[in-house]
PDB file of N, CA and C in Angstrom:
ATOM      1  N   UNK A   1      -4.128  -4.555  -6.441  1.00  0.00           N
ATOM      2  CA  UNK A   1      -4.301  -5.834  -7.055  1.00  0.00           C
ATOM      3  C   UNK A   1      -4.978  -5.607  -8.401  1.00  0.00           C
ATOM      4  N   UNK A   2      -4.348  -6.220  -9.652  1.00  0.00           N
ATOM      5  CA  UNK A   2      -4.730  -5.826 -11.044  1.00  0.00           C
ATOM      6  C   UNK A   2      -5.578  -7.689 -11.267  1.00  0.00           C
ATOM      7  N   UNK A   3      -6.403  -7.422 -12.104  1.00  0.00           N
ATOM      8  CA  UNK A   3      -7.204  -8.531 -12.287  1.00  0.00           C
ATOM      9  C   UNK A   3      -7.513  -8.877 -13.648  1.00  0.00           C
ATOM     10  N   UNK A   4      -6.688  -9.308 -14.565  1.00  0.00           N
ATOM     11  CA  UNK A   4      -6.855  -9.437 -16.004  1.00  0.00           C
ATOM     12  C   UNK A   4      -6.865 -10.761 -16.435  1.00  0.00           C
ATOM     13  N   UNK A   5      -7.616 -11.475 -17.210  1.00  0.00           N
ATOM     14  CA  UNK A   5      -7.928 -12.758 -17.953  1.00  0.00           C
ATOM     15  C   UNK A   5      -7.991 -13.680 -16.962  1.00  0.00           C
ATOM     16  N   UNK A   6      -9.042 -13.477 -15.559  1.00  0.00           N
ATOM     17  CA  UNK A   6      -9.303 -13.871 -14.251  1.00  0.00           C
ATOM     18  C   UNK A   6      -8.200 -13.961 -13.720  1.00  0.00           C
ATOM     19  N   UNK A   7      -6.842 -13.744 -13.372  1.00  0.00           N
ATOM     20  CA  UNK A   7      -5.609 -14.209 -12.719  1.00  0.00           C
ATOM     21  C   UNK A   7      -5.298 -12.587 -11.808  1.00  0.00           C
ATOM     22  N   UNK A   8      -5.815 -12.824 -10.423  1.00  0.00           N
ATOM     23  CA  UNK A   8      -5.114 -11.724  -9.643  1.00  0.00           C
ATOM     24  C   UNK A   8      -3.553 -11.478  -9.970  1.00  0.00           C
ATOM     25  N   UNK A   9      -3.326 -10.527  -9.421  1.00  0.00           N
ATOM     26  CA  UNK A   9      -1.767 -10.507  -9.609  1.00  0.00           C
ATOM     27  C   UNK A   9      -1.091  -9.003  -9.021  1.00  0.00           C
ATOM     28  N   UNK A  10      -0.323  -9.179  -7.936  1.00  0.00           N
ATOM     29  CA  UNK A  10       0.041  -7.324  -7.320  1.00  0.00           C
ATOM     30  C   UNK A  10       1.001  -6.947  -8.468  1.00  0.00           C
ATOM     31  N   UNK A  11       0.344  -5.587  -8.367  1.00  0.00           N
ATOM     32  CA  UNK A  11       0.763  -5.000  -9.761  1.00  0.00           C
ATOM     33  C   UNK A  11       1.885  -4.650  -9.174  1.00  0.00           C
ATOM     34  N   UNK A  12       2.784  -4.597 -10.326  1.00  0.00           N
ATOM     35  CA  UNK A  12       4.872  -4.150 -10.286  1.00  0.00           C
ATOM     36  C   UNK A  12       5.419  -5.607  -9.458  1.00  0.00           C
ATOM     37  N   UNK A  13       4.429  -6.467  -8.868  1.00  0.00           N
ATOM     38  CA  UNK A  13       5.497  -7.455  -7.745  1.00  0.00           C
ATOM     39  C   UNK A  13       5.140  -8.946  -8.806  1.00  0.00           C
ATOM     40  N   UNK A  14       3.838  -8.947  -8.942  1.00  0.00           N
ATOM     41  CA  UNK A  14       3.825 -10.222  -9.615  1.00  0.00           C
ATOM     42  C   UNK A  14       3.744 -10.139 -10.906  1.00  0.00           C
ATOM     43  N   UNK A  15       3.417  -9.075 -12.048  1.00  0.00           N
ATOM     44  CA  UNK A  15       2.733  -8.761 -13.283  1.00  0.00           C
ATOM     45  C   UNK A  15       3.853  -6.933 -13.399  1.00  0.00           C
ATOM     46  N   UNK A  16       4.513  -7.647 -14.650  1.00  0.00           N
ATOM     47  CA  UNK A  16       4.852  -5.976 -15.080  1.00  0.00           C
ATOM     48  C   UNK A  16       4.573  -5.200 -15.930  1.00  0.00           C
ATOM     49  N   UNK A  17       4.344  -4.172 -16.353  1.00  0.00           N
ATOM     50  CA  UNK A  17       3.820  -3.735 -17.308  1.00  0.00           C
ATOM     51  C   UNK A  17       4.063  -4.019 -18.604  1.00  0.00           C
ATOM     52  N   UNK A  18       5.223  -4.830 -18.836  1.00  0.00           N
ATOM     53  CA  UNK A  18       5.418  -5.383 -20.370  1.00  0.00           C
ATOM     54  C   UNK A  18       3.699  -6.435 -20.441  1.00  0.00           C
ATOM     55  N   UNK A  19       4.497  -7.255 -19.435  1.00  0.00           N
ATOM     56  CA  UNK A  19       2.944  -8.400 -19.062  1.00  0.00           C
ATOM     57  C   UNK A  19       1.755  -8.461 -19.564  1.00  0.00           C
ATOM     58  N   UNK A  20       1.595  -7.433 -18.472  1.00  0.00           N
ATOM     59  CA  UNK A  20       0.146  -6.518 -18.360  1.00  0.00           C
ATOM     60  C   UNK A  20      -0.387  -6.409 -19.298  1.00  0.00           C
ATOM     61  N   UNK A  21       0.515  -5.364 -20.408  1.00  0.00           N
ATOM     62  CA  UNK A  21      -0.196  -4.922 -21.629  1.00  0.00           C
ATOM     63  C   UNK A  21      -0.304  -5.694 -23.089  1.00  0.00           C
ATOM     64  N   UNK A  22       0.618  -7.089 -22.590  1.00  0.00           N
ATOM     65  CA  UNK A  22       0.827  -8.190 -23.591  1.00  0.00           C
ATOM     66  C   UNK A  22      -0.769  -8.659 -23.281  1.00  0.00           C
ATOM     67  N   UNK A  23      -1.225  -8.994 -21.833  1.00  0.00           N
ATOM     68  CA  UNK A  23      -2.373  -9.775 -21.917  1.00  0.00           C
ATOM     69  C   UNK A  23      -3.583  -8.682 -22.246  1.00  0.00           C
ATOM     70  N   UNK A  24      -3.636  -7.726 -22.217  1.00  0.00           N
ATOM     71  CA  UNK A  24      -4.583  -6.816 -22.338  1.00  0.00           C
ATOM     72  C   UNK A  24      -4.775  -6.922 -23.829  1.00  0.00           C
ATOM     73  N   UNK A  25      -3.655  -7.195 -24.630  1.00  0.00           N
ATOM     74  CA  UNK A  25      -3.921  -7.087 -25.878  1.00  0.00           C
ATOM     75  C   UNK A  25      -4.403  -8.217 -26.353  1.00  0.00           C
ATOM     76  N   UNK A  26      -3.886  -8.961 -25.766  1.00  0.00           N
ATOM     77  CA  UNK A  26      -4.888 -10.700 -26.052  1.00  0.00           C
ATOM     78  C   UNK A  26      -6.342 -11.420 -25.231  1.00  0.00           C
ATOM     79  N   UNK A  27      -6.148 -10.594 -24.659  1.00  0.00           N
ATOM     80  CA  UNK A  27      -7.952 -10.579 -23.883  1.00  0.00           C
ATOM     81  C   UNK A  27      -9.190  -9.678 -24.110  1.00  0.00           C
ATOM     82  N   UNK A  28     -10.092 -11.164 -24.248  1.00  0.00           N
ATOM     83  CA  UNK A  28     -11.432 -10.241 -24.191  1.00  0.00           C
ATOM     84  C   UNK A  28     -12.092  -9.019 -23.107  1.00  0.00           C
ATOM     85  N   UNK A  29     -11.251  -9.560 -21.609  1.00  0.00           N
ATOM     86  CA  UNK A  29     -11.896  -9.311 -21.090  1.00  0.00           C
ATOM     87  C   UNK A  29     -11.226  -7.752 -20.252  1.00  0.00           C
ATOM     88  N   UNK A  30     -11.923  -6.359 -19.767  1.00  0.00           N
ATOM     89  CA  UNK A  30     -11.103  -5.346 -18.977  1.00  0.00           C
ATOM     90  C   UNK A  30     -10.950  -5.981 -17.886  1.00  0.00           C
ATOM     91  N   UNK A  31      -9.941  -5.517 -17.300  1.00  0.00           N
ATOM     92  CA  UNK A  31      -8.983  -5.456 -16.109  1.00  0.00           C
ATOM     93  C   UNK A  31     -10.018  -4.782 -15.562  1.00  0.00           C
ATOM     94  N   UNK A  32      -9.626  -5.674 -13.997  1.00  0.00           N
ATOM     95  CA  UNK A  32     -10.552  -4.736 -12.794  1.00  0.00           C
ATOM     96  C   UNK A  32      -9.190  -5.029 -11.503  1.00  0.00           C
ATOM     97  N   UNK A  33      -9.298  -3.998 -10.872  1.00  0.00           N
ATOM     98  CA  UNK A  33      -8.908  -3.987  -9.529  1.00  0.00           C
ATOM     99  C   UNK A  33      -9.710  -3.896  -8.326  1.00  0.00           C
ATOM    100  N   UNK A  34      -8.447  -4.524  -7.285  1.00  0.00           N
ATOM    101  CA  UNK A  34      -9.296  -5.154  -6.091  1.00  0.00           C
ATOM    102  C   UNK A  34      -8.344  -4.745  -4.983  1.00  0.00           C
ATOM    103  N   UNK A  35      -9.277  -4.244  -4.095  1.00  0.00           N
ATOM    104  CA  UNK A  35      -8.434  -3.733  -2.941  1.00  0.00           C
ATOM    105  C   UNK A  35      -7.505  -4.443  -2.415  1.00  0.00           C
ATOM    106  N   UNK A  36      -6.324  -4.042  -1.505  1.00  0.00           N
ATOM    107  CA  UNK A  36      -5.055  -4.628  -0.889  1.00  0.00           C
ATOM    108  C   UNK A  36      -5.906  -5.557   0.537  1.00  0.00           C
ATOM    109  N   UNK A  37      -5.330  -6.822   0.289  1.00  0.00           N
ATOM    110  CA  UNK A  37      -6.560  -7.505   1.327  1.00  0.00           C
ATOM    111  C   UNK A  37      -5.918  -7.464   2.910  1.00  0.00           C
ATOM    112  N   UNK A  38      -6.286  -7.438   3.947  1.00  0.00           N
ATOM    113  CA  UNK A  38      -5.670  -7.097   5.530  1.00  0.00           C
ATOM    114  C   UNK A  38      -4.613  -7.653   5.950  1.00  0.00           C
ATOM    115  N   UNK A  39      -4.708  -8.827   5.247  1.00  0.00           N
ATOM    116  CA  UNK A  39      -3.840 -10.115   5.741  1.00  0.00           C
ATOM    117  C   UNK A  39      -2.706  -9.218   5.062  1.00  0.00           C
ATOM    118  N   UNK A  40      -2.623  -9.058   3.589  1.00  0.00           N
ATOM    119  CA  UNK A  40      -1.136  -8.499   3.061  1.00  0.00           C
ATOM    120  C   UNK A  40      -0.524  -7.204   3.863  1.00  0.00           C
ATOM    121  N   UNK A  41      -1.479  -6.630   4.273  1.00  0.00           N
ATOM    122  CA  UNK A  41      -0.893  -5.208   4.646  1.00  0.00           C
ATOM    123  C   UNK A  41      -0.171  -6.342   6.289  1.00  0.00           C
ATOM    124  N   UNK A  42      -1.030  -6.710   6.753  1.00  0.00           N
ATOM    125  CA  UNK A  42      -0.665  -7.579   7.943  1.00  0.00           C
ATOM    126  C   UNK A  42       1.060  -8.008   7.917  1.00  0.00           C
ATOM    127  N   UNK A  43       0.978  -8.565   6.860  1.00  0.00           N
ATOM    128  CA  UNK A  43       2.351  -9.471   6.405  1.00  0.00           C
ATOM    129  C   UNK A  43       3.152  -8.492   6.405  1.00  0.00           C
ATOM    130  N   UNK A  44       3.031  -7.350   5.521  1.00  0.00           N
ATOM    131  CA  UNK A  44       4.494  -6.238   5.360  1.00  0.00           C
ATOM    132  C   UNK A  44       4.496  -5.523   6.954  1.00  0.00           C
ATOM    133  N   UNK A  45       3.370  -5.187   7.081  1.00  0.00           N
ATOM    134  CA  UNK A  45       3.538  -4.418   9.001  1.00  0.00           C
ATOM    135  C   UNK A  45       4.431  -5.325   9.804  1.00  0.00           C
ATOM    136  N   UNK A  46       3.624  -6.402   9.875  1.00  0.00           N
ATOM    137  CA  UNK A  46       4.594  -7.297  10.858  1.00  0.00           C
ATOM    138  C   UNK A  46       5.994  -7.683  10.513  1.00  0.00           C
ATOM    139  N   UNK A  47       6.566  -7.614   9.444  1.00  0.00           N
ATOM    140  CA  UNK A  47       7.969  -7.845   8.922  1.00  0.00           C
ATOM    141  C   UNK A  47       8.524  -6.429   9.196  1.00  0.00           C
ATOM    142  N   UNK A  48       8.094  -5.373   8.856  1.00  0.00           N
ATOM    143  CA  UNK A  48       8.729  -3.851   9.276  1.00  0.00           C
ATOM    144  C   UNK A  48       9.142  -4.260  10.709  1.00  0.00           C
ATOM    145  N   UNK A  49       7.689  -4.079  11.875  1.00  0.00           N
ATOM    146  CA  UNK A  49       8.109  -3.996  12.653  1.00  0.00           C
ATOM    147  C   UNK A  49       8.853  -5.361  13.718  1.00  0.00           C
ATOM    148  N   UNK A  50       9.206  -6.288  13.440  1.00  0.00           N
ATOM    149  CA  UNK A  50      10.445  -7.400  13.538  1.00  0.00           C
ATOM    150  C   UNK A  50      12.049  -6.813  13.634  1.00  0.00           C
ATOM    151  N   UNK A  51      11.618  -5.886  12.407  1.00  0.00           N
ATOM    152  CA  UNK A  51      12.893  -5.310  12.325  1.00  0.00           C
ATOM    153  C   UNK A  51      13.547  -4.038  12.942  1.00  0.00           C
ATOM    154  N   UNK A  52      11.843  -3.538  13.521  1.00  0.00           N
ATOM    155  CA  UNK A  52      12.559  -2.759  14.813  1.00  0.00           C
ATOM    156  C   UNK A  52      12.071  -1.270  13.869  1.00  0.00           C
ATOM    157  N   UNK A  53      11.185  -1.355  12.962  1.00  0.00           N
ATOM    158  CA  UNK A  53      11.307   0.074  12.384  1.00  0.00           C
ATOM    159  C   UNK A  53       9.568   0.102  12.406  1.00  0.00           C
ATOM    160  N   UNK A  54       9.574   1.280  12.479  1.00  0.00           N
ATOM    161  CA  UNK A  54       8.162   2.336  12.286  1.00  0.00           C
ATOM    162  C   UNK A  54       7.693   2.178  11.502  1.00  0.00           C
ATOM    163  N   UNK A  55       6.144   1.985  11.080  1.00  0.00           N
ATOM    164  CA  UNK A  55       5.339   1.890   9.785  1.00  0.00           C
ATOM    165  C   UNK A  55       4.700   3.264   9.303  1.00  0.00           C
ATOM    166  N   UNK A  56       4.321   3.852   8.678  1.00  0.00           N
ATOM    167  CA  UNK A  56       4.064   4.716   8.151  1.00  0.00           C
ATOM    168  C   UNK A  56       3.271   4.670   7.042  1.00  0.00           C
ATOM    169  N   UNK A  57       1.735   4.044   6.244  1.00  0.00           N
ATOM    170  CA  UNK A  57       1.188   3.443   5.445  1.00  0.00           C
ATOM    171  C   UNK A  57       0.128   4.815   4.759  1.00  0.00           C
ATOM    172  N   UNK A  58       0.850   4.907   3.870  1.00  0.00           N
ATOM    173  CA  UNK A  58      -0.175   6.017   2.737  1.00  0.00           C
ATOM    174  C   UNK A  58      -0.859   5.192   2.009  1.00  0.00           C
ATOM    175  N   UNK A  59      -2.278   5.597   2.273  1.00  0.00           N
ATOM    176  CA  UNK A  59      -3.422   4.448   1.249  1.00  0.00           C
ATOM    177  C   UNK A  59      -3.337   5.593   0.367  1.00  0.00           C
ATOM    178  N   UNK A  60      -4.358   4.672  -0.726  1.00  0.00           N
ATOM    179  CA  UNK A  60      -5.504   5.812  -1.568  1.00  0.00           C
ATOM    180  C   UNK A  60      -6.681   6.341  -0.888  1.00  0.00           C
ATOM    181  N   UNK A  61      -7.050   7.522  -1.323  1.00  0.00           N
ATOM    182  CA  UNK A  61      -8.793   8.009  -0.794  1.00  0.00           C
ATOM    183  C   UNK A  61      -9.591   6.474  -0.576  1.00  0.00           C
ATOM    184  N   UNK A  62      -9.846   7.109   1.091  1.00  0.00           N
ATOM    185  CA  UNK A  62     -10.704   5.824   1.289  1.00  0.00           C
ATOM    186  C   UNK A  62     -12.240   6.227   1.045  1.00  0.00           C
ATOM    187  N   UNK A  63     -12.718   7.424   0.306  1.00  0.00           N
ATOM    188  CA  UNK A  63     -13.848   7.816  -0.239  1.00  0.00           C
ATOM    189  C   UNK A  63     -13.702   7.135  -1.804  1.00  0.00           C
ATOM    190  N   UNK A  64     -12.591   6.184  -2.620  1.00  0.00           N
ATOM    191  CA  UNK A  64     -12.856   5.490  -3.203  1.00  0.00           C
ATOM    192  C   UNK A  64     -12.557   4.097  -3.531  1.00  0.00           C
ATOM    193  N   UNK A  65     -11.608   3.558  -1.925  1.00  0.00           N
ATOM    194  CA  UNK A  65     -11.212   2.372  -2.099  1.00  0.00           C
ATOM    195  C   UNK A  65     -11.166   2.061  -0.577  1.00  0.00           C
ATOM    196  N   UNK A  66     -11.409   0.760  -0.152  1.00  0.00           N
ATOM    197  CA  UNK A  66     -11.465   0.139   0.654  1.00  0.00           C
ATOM    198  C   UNK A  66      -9.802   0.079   1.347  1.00  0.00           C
ATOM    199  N   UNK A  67      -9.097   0.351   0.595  1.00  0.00           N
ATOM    200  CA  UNK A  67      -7.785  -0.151   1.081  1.00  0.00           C
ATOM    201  C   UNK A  67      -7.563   0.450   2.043  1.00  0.00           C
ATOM    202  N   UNK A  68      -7.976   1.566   2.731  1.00  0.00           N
ATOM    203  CA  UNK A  68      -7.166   2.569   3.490  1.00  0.00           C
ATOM    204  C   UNK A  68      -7.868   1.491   5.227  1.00  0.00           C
ATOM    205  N   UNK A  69      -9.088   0.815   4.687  1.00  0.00           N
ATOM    206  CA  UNK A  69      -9.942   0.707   5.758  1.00  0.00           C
ATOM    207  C   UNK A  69      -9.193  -0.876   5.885  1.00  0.00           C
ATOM    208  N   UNK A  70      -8.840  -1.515   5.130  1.00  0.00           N
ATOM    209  CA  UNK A  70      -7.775  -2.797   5.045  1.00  0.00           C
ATOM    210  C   UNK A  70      -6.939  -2.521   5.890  1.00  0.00           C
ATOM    211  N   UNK A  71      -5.756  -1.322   5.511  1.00  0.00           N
ATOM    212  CA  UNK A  71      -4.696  -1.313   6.362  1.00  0.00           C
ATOM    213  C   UNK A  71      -4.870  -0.888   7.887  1.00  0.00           C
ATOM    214  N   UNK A  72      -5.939  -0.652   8.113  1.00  0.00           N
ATOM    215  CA  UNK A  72      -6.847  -0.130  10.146  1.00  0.00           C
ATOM    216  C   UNK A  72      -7.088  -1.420  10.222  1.00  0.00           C
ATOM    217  N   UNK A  73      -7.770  -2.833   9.747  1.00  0.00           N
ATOM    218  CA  UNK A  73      -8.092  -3.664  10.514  1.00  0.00           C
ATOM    219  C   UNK A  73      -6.653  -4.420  10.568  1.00  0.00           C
ATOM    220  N   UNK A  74      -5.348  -4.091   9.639  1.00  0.00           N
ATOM    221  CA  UNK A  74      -4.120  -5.184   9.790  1.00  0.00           C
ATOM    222  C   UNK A  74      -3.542  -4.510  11.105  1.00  0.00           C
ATOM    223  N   UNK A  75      -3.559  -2.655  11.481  1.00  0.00           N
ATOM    224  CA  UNK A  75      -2.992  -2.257  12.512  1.00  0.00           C
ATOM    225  C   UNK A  75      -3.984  -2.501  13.798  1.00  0.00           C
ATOM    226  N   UNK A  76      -4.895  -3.113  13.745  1.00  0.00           N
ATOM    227  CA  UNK A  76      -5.779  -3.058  14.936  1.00  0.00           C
ATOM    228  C   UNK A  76      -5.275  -4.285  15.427  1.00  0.00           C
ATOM    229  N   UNK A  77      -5.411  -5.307  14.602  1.00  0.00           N
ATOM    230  CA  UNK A  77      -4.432  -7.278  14.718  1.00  0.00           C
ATOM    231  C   UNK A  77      -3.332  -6.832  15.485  1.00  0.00           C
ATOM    232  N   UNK A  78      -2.831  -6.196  15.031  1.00  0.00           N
ATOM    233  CA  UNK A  78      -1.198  -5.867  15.606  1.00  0.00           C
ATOM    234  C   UNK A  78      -0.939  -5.165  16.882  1.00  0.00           C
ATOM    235  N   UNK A  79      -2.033  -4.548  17.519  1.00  0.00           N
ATOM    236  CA  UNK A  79      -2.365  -3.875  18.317  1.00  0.00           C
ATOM    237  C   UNK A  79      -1.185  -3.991  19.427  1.00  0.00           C
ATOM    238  N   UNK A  80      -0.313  -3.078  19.945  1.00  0.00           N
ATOM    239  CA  UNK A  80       0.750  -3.379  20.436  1.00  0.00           C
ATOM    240  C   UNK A  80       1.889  -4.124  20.229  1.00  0.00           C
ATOM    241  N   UNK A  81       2.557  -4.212  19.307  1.00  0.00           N
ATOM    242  CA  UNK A  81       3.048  -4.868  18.399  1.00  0.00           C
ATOM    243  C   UNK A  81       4.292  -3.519  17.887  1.00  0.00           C
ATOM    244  N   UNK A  82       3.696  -2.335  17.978  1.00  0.00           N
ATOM    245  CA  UNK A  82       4.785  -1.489  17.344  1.00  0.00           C
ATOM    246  C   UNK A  82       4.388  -0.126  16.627  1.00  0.00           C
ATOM    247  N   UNK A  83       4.502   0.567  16.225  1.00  0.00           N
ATOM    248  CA  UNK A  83       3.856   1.883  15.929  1.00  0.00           C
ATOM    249  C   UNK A  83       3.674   1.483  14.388  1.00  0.00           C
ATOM    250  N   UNK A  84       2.109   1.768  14.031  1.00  0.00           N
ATOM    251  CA  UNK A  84       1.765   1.996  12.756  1.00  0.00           C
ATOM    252  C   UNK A  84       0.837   3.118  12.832  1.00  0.00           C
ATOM    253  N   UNK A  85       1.230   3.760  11.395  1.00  0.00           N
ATOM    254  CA  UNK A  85       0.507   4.961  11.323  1.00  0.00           C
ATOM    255  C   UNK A  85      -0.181   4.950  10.223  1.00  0.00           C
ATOM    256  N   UNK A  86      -1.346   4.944   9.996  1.00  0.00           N
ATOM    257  CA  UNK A  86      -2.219   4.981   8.618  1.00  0.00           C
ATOM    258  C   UNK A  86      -2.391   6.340   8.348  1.00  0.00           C
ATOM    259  N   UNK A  87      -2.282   6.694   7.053  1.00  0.00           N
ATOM    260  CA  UNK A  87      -2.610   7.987   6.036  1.00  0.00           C
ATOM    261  C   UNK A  87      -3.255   7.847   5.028  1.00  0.00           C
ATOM    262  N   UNK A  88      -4.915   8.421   5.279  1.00  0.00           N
ATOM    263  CA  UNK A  88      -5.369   8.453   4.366  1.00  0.00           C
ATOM    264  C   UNK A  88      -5.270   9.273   3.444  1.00  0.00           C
ATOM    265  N   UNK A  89      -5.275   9.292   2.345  1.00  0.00           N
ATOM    266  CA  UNK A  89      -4.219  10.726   1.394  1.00  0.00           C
ATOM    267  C   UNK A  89      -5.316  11.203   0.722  1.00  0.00           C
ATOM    268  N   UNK A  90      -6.659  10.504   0.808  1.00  0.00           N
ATOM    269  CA  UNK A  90      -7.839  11.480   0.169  1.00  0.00           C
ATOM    270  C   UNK A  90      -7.399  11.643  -1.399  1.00  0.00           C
ATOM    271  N   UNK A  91      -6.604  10.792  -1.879  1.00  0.00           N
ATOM    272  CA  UNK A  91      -6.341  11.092  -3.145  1.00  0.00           C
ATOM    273  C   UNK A  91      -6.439   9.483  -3.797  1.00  0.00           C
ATOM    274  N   UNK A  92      -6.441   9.586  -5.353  1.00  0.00           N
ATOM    275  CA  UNK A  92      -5.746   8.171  -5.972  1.00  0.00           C
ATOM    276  C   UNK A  92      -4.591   8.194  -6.533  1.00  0.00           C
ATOM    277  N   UNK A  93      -3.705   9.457  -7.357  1.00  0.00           N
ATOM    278  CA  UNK A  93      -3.123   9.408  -7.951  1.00  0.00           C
ATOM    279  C   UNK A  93      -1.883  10.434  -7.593  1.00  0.00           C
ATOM    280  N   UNK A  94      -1.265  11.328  -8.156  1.00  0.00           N
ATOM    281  CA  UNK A  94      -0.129  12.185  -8.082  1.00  0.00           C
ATOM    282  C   UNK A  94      -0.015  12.359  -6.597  1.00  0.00           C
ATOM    283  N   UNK A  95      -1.050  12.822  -6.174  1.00  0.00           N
ATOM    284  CA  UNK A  95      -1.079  13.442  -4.140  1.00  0.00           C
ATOM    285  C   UNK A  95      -0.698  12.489  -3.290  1.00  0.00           C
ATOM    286  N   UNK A  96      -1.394  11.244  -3.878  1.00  0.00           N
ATOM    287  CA  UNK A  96      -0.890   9.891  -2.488  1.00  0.00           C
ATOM    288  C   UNK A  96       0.592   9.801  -2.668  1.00  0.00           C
ATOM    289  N   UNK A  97       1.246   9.770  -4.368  1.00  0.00           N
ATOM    290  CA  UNK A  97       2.551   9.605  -4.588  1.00  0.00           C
ATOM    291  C   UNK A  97       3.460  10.687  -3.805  1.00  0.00           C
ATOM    292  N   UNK A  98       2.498  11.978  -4.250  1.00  0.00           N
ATOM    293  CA  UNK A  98       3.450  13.490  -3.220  1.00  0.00           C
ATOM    294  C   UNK A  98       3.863  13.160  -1.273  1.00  0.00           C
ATOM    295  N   UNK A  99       2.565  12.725  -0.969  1.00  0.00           N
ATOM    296  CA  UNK A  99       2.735  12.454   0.087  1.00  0.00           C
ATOM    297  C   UNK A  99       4.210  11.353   0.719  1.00  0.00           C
ATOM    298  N   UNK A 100       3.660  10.199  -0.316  1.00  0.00           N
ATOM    299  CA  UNK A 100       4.957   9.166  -0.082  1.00  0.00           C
ATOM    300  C   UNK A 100       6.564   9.770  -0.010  1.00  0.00           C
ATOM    301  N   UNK A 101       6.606  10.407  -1.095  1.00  0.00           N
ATOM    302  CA  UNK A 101       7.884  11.446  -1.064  1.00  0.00           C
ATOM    303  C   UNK A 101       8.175  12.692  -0.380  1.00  0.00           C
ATOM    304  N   UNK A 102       7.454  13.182   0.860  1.00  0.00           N
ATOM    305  CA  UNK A 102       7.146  13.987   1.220  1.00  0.00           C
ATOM    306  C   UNK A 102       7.811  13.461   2.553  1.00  0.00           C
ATOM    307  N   UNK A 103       7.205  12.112   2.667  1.00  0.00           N
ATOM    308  CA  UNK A 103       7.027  11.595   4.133  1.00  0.00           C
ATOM    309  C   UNK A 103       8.786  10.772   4.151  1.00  0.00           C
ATOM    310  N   UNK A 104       8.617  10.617   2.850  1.00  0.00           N
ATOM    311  CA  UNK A 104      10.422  10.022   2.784  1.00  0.00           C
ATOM    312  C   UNK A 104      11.636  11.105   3.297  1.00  0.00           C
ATOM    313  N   UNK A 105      11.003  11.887   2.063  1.00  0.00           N
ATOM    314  CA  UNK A 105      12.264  13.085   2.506  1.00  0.00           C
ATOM    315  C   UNK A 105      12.203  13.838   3.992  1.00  0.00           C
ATOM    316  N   UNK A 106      11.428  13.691   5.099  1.00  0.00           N
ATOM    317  CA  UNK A 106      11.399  14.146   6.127  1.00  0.00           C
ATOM    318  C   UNK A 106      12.041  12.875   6.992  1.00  0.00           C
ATOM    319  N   UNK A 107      11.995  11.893   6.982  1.00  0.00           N
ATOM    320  CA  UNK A 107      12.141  10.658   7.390  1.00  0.00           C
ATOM    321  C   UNK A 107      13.823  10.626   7.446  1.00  0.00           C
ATOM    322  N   UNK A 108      14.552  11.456   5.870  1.00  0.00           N
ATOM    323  CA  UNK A 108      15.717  11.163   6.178  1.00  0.00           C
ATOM    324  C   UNK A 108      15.859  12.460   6.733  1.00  0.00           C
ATOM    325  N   UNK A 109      15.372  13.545   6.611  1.00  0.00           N
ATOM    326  CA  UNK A 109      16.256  14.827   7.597  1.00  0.00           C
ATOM    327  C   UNK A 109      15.996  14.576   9.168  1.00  0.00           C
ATOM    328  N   UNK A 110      15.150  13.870   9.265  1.00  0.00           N
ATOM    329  CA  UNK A 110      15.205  13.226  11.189  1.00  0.00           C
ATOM    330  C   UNK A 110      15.479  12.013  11.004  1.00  0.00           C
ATOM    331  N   UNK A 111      16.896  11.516  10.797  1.00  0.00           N
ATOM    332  CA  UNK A 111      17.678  10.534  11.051  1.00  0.00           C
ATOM    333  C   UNK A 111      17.188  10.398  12.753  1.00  0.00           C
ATOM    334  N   UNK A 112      17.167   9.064  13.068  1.00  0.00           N
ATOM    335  CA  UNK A 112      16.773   8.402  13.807  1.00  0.00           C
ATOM    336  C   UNK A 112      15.473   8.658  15.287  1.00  0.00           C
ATOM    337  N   UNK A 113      14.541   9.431  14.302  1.00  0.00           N
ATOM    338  CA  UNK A 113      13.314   9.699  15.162  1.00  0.00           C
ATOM    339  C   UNK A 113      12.278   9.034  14.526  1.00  0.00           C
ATOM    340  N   UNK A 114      11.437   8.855  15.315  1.00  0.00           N
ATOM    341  CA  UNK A 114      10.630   7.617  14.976  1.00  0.00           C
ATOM    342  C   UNK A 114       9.561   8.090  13.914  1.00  0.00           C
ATOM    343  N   UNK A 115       8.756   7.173  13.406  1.00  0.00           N
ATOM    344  CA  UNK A 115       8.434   7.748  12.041  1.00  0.00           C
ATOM    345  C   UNK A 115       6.669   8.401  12.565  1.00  0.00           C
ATOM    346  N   UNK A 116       6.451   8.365  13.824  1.00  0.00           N
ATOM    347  CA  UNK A 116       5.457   9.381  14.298  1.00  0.00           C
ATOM    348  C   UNK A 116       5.829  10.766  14.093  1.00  0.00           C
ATOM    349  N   UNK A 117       7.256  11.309  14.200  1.00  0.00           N
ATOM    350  CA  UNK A 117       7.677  12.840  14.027  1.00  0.00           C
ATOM    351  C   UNK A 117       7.050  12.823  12.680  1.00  0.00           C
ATOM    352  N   UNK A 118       7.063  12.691  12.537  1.00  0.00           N
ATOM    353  CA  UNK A 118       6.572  12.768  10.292  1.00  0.00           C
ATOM    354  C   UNK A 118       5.278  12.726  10.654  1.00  0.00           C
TER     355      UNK A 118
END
């Protein structure tokens, strides 16, 4: 969640970087970010698993963001509900992304095993 000229906004879904850097240039004020809140992670888990598929959730280092500890209280709600797997990636940047692509490309060489094999 990006936070510029007071207006939350999920970054790439609601605010794009043309946006972004239009208001950055017309504001006094820096951008702050704010962790992914339970309820949202809640919302995408429970729509995955509706559809019958495995969750698999790479946070950022939860030694510097709350989010990783967000997405444990949306899988605890859900509690039987369907397999979610939280990953904390101990990282913020390039490593959490490595991981995501890591966990993809294994995901498709085990065509139809559940996304615990990963």
């Amino acid at each position: 969640m990006c936070i510029l000229a007071k207006r939350p906004s999920l970054d790439k879904f609601e605010i794009d970087s043309h946006e972004f850097y239009e208001k950055l240039v017309s504001s006094d004020e820096v951008p702050t970010t704010s962790q992914v809140a339970p309820e949202q992670f809640k919302d995408v888990f429970e729509t995955a698993l509706k559809e019958g598929d495995d969750v698999i959730c790479i946070t950022i280092g939860s030694a510097a963001s709350g989010t990783c500890q967000s997405a444990h209280i949306a899988k605890d709600e859900l509690e039987g509900e369907g397999r979610v797997d939280i990953v904390d990636s101990n990282g913020l940047c390039m490593g959490t992304g490595y991981l995501a692509v890591v966990a993809a490309m294994m995901l498709e060489d085990r065509q139809g095993e559940s996304g615990s094999a990963v």
